[in-house]
Protein backbone atom coordinates (compact mmCIF):
# COMPACT_ATOMS: atom_id res chain seq x y z
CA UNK A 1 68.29 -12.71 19.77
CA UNK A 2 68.21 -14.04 16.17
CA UNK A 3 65.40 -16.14 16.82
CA UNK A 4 63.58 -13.11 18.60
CA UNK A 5 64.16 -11.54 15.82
CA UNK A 6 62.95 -14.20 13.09
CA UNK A 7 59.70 -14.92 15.18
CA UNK A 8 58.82 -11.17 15.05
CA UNK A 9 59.04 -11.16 11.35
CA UNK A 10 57.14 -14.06 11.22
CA UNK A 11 54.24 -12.46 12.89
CA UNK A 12 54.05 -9.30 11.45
CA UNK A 13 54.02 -11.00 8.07
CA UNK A 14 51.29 -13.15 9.17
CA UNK A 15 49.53 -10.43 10.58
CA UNK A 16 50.23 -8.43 6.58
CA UNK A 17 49.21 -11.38 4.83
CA UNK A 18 45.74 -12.09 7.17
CA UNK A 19 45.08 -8.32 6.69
CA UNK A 20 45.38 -8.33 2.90
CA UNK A 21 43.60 -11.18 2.53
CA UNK A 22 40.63 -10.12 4.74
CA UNK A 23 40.44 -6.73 2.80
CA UNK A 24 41.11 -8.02 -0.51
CA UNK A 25 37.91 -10.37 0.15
CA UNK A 26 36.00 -8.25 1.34
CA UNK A 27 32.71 -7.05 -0.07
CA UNK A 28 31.38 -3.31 0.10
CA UNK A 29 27.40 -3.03 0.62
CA UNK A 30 25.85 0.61 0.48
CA UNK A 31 22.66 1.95 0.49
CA UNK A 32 21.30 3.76 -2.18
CA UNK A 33 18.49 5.48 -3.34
CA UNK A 34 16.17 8.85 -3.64
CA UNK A 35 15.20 9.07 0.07
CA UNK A 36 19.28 8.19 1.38
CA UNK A 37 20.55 11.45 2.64
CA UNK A 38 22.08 12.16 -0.73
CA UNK A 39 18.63 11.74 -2.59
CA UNK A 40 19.98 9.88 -4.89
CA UNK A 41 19.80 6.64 -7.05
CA UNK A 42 23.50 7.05 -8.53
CA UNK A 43 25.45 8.32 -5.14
CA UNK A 44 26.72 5.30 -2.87
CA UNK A 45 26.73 5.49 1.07
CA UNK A 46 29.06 2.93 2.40
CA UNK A 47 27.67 0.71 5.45
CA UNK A 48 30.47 -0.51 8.12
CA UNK A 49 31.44 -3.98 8.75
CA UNK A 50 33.75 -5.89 10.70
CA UNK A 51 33.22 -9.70 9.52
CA UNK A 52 31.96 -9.09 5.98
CA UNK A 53 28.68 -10.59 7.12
CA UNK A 54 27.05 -7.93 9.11
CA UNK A 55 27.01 -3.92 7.54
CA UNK A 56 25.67 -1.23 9.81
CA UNK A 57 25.16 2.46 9.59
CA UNK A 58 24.32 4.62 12.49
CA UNK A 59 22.06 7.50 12.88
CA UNK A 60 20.96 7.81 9.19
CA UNK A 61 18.39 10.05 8.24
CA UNK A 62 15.99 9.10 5.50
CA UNK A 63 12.48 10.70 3.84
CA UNK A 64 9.28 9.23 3.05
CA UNK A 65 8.92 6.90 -0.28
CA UNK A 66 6.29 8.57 -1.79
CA UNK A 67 6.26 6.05 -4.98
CA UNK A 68 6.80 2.50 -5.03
CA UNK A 69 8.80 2.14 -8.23
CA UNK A 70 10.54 5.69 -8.11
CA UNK A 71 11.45 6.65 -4.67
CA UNK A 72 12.65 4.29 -1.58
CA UNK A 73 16.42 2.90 -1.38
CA UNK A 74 18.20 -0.55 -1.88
CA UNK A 75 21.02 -2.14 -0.44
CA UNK A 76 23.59 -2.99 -3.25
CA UNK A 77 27.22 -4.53 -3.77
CA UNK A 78 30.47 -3.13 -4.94
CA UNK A 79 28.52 0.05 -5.94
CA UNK A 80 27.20 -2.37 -8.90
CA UNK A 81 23.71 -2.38 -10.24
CA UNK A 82 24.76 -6.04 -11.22
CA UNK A 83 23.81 -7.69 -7.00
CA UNK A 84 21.36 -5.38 -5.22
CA UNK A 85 18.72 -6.37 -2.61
CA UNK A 86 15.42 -5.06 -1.67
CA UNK A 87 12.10 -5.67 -0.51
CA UNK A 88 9.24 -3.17 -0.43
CA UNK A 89 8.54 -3.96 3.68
CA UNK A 90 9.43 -0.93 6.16
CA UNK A 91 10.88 -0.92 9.28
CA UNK A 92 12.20 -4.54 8.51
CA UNK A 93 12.12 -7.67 6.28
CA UNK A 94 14.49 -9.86 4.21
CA UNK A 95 15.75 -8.21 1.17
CA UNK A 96 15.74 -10.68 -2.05
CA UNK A 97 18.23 -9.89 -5.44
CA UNK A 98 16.73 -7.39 -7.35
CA UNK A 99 13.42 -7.08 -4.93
CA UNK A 100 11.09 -4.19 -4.64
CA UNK A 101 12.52 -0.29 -3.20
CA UNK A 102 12.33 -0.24 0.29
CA UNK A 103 9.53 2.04 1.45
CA UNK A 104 10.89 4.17 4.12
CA UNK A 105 8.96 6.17 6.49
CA UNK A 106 10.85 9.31 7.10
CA UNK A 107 13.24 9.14 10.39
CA UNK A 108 16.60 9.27 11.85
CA UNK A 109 17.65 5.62 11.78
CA UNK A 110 20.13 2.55 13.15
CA UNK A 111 20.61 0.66 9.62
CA UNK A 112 21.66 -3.49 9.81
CA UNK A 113 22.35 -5.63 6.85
CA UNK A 114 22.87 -8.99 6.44
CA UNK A 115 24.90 -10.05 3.54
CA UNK A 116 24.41 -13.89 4.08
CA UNK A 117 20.26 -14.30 4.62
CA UNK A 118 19.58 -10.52 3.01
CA UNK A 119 17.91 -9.59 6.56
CA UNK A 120 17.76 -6.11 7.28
CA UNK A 121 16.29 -3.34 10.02
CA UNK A 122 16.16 0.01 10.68
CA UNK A 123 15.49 1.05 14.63
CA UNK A 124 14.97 4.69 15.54
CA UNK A 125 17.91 6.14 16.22
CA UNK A 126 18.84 7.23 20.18
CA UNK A 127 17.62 10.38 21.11
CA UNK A 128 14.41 10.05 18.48
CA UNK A 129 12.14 6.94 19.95
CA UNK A 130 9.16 8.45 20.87
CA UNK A 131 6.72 7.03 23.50
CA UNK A 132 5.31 4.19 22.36
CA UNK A 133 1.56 4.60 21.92
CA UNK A 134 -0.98 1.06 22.16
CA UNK A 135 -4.60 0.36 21.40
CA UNK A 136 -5.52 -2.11 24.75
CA UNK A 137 -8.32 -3.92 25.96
CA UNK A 138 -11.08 -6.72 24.33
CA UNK A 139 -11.45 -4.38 21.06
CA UNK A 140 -8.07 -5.13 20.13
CA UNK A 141 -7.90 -8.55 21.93
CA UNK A 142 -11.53 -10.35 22.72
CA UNK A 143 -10.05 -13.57 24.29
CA UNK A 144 -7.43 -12.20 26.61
CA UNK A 145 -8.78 -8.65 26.92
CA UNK A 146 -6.63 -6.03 29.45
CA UNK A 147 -3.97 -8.83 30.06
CA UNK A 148 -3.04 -8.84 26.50
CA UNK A 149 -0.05 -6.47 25.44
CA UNK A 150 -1.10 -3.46 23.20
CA UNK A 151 -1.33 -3.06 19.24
CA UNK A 152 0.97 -0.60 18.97
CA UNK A 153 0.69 2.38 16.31
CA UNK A 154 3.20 4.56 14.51
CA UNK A 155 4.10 8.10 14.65
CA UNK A 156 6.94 10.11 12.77
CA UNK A 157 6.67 12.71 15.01
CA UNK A 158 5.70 11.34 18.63
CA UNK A 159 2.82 13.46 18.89
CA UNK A 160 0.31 12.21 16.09
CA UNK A 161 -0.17 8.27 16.17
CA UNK A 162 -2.00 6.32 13.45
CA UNK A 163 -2.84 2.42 13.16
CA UNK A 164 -4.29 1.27 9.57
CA UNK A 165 -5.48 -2.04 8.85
CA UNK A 166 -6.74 -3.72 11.72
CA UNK A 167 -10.12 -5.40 12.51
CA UNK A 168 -11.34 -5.00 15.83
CA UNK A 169 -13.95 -6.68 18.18
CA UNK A 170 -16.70 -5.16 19.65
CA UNK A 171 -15.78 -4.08 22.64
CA UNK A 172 -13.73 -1.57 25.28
CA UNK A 173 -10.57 -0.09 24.56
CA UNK A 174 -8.08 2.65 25.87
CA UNK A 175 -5.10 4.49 24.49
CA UNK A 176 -2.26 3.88 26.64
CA UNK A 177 1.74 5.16 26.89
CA UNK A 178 4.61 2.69 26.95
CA UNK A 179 2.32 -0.28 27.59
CA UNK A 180 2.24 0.85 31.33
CA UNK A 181 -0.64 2.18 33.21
CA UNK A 182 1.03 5.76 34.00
CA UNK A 183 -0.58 7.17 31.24
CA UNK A 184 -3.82 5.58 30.14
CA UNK A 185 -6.38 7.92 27.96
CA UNK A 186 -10.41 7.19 27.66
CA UNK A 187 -13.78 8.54 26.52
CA UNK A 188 -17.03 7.49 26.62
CA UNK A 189 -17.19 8.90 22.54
CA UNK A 190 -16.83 6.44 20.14
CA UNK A 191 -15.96 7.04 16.82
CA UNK A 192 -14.12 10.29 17.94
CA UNK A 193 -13.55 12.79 20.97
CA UNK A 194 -11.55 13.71 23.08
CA UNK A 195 -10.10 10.90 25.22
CA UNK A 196 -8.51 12.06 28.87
CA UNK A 197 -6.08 10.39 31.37
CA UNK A 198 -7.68 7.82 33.34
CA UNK A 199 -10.97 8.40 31.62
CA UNK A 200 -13.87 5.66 30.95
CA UNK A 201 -12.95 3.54 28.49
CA UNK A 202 -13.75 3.84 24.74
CA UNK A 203 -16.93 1.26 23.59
CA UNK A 204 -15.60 0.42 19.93
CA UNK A 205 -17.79 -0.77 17.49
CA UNK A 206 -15.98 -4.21 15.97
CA UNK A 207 -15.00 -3.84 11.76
CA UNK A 208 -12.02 -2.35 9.97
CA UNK A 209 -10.86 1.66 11.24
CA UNK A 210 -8.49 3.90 10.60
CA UNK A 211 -7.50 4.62 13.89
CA UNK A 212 -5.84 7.84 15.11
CA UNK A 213 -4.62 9.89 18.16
CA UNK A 214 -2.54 13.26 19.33
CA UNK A 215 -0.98 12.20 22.59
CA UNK A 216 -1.01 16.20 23.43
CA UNK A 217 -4.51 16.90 23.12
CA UNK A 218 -6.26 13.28 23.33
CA UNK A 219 -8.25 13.41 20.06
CA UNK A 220 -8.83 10.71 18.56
CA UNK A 221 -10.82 9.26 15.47
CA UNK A 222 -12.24 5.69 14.34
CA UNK A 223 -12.79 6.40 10.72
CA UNK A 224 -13.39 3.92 7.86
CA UNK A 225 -10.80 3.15 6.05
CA UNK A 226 -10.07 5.47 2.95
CA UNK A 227 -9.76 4.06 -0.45
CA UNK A 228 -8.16 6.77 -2.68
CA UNK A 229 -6.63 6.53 -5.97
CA UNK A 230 -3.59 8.62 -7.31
CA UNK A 231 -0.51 8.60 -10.33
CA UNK A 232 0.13 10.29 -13.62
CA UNK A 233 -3.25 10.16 -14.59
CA UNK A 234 -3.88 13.09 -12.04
CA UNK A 235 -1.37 14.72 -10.13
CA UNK A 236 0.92 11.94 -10.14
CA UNK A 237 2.11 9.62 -7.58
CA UNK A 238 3.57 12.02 -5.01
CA UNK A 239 0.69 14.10 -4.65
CA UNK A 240 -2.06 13.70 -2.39
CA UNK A 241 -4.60 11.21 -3.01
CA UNK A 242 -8.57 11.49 -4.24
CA UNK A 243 -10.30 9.69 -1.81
CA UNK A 244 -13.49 8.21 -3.06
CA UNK A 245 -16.27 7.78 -0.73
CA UNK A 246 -18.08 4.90 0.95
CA UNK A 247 -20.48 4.19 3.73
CA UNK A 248 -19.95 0.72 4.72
CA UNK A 249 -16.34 0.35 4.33
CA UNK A 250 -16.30 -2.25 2.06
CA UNK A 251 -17.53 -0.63 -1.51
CA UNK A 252 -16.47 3.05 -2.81
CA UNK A 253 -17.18 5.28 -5.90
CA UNK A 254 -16.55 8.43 -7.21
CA UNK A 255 -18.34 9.90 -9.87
CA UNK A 256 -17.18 12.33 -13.02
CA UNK A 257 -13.49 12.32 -11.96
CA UNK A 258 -11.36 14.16 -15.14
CA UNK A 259 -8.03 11.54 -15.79
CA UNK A 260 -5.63 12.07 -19.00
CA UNK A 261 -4.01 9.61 -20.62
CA UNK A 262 -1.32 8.16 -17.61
CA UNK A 263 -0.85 5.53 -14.59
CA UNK A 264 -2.95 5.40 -11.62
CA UNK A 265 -3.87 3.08 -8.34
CA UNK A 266 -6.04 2.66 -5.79
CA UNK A 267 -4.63 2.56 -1.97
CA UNK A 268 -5.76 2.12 1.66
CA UNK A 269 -5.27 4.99 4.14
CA UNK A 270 -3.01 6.96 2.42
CA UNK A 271 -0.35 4.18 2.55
CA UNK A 272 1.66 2.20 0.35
CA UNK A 273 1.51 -1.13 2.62
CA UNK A 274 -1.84 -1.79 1.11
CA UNK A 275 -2.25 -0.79 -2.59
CA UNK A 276 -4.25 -2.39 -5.51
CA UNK A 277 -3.25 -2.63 -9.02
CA UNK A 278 -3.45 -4.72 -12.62
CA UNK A 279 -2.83 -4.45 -16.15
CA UNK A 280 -6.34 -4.27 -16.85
CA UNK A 281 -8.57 -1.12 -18.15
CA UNK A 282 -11.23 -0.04 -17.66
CA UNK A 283 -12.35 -2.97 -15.83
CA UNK A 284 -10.30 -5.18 -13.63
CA UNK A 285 -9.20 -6.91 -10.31
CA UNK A 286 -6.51 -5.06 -8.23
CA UNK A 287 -4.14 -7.14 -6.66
CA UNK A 288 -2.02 -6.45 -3.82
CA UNK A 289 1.02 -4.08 -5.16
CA UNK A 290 -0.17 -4.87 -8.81
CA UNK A 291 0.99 -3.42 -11.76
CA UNK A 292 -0.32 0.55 -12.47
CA UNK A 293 -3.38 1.06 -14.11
CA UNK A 294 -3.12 2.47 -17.66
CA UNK A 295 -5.96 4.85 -17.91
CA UNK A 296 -7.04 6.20 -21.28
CA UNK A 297 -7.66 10.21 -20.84
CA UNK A 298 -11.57 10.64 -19.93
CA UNK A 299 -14.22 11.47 -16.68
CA UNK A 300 -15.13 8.60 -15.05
CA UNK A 301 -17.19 7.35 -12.32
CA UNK A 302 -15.24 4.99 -10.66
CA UNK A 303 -16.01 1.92 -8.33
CA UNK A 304 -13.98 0.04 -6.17
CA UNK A 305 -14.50 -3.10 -3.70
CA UNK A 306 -12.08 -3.49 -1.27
CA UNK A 307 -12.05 -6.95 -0.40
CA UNK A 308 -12.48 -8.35 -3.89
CA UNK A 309 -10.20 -5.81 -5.16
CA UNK A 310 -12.70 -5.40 -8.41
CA UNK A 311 -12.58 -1.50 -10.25
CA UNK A 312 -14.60 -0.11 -12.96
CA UNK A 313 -13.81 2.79 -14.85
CA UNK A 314 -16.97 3.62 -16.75
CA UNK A 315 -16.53 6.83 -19.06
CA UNK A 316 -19.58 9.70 -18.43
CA UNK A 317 -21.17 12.44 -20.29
CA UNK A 318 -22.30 14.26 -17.58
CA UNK A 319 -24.37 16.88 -19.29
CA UNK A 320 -25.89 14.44 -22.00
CA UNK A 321 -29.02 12.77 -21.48
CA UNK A 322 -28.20 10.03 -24.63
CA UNK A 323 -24.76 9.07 -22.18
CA UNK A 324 -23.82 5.07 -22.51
CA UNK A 325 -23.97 4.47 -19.27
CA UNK A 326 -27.49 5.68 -18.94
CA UNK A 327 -28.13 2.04 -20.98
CA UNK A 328 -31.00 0.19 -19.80
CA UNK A 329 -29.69 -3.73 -18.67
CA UNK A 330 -32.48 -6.16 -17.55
CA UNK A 331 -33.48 -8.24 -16.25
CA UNK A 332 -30.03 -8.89 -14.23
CA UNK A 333 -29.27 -10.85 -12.50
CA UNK A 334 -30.55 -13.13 -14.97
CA UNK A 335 -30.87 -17.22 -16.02
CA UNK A 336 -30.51 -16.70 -19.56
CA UNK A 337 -30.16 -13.68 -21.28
CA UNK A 338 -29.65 -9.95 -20.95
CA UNK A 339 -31.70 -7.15 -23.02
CA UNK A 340 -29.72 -4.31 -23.67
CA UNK A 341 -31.90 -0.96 -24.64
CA UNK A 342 -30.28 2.25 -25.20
CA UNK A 343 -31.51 5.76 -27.13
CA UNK A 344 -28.75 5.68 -29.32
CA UNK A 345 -26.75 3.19 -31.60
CA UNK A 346 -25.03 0.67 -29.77
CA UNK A 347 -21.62 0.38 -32.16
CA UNK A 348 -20.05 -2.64 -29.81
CA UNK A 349 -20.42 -4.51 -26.81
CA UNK A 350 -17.66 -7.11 -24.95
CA UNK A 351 -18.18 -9.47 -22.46
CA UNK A 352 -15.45 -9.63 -19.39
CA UNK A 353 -14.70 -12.34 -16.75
CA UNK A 354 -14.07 -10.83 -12.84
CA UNK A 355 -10.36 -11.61 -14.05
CA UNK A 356 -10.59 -9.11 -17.43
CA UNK A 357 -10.30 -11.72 -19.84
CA UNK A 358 -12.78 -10.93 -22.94
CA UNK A 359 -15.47 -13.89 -23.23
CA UNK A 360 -17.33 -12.46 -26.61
CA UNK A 361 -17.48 -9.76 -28.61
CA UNK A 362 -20.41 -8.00 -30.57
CA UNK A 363 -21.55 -5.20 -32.88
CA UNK A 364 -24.88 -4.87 -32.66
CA UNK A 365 -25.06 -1.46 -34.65
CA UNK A 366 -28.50 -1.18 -33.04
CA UNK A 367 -30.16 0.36 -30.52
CA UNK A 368 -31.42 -3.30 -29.19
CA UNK A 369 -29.53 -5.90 -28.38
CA UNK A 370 -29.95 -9.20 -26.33
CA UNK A 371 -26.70 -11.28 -25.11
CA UNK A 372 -27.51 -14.79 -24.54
CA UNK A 373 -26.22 -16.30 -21.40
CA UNK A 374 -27.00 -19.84 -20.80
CA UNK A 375 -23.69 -21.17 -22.09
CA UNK A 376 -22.13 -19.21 -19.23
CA UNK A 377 -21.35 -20.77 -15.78
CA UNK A 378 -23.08 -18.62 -13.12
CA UNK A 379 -21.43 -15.50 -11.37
CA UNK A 380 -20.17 -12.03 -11.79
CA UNK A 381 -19.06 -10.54 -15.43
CA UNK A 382 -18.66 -7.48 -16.93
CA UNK A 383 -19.55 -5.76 -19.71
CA UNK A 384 -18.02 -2.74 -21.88
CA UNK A 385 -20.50 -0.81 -24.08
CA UNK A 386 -19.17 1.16 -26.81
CA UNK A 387 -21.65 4.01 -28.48
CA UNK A 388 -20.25 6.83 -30.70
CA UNK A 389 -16.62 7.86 -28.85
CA UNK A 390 -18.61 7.06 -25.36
CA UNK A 391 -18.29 3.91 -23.29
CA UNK A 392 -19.35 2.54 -20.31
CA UNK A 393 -18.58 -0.64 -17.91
CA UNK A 394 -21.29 -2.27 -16.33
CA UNK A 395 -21.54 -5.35 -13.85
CA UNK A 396 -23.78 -8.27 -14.93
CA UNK A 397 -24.93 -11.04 -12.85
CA UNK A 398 -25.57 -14.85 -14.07
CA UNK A 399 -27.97 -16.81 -11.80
């Protein structure tokens, strides 16, 4: 009985002594952050674990990130600033210390976290996964055609589906449900109509679209992709972008847009997944999720190239006929040198790689000038032209 007795005592001090140990060790990893359901970059939500490794939260509702370096959330340790993890990729991705917001897309969510590799995902909660919605055929896949699986596209609300960012082949292509044949949508229309079950299928013109579709009514559209540009400068970076236009997909503008003195970028599609940036004003290369724009208050015409990334901002006075940028450049392209010509005074001109960097700098104080280029290796530069408290940014071309 005495030994019954001992052994007992044995064990539940093992078991005390494993339990304190376990939760003495153990770390606590929350989410945090202005689209959590507290809204909030100061208020903690706990995630669950049972071997310190894995944290999960179940059915977690979460808004839209609106702003890459305000809004999104971050997984972070001991509710300390000091170890936090994040990475700006949404519905998954690894999560790196200190790494970008997570960009959520608004949804009811299962949350994982892992502690050890910084892995993380967040799967539509049960009772919200929508029907899946797929782009299928040789448009999407021009080897393998109908026995390839679909491209799928994304919905927050299972009715509207979207798909930004891919190139497609020329080809034939239908909207199906579920990756099954139950539900399969065509239209002889191409780049929009009204597609209907077990219709012909849709003859897509290969290039870059903007793809979307209402699984209720079957419209759907191939546009271009948009290019618009948004921050403090204008509304700031929860409002609505200004799309600027374009007819080939590849090269848009907008002319005698008003900006004050703020932060702007350009993005694709109304998306943050593809959005251009750089330190550089008024003229510049946007990188991928570069840093925002500082504009200088002004109206602008505005050009942007969308697979070099390369923006001017060139300042206008719309209703003056002695305006900068109605300067007079030629010849250019050129083997030598440029002739500048202008009606009024030109106070100061500087020369700009494609990366921003200033080359030269003049005054010419005249309404002449010629900039000698033979020293320069051929290519693309840039030039700003300063007259009065008007400027301008024009593209110059060494043969």
């Amino acid at each position: 009985m005495l030994n019954q007795r001992f052994m007992k005592k044995q064990l539940l001090h093992l078991f005390l002594v494993t339990f304190f140990a376990f939760n003495t060790k153990a770390q606590t990893i929350s989410i945090i952050g202005s689209t959590t359901p507290s809204a909030d970059w100061g208020f903690d939500i706990a995630m669950i674990t049972t071997d310190n490794i894995t944290y999960t939260l179940n059915n977690i509702t979460v808004s839209d990130a609106t702003d890459p370096t305000t809004t999104g959330l971050k997984f972070r340790l001991n509710n300390d600033w000091g170890t936090n993890w994040g990475n700006s990729n949404f519905p998954s991705g690894t999560a790196v210390q200190d790494g970008a917001n997570i960009l959520t897309q608004a949804g009811t969510y299962d949350i994982t976290f892992n502690r050890n590799n910084g892995t993380y995902t967040f799967i539509p909660s049960t009772g919200l996964n929508f029907s899946s919605i797929g782009i299928w055929g040789p448009a999407v896949n021009s080897q393998q055609g109908f026995t390839a699986p679909d491209v799928d596209m994304t919905t927050t609300d299972g009715i509207t589906y979207t798909l930004s960012g891919f190139n497609y082949s020329t080809g034939t292509a239908y909207f199906r449900e579920n990756n099954g044949n139950t539900k399969v949508w065509g239209s002889v229309s191409f780049p929009a109509g009204i597609a209907t079950l077990s219709g012909p299928s849709i003859q897509v013109t290969g290039g870059e679209w903007f793809v979307t579709f209402n699984r209720i009514t079957g419209d759907y559209n191939f546009s271009l992709p948009s290019i618009g540009i948004l921050g403090t400068a204008l509304s700031g970076f929860t409002a609505e972008d200004i799309d600027l236009n374009t007819t080939d997909g590849f090269n848009y503008s907008i002319s005698n847009l008003s900006m004050t003195d703020g932060e702007a970028k350009f993005r694709k599609d109304n998306l943050w997944v593809s959005n251009w940036g750089a330190a550089d004003f008024p003229v510049g290369i946007g990188t991928q999720g570069g840093s925002n724009i500082q504009v200088i208050a002004g109206s602008y015409n505005i050009t942007f190239e969308k697979g070099s990334g390369d923006y001017t901002f060139t300042n206008v006075l719309s209703n003056s006929e002695h305006s900068v940028s109605k300067i007079n450049i030629y010849p250019n392209p050129t083997n030598n040198f440029w002739n500048l010509s202008h009606s009024t005074t030109i106070d100061s001109v500087e020369l700009f790689d494609v990366n921003g960097k200033v080359i030269q700098s003049f005054i010419p104080n005249s309404n002449q000038f010629q900039l000698d280029g033979t020293l320069l290796s051929n290519g693309v530069y840039f030039l700003k032209i300063k007259s009065g408290l008007d400027f301008t940014v024009k593209k110059i071309i060494k043969n």
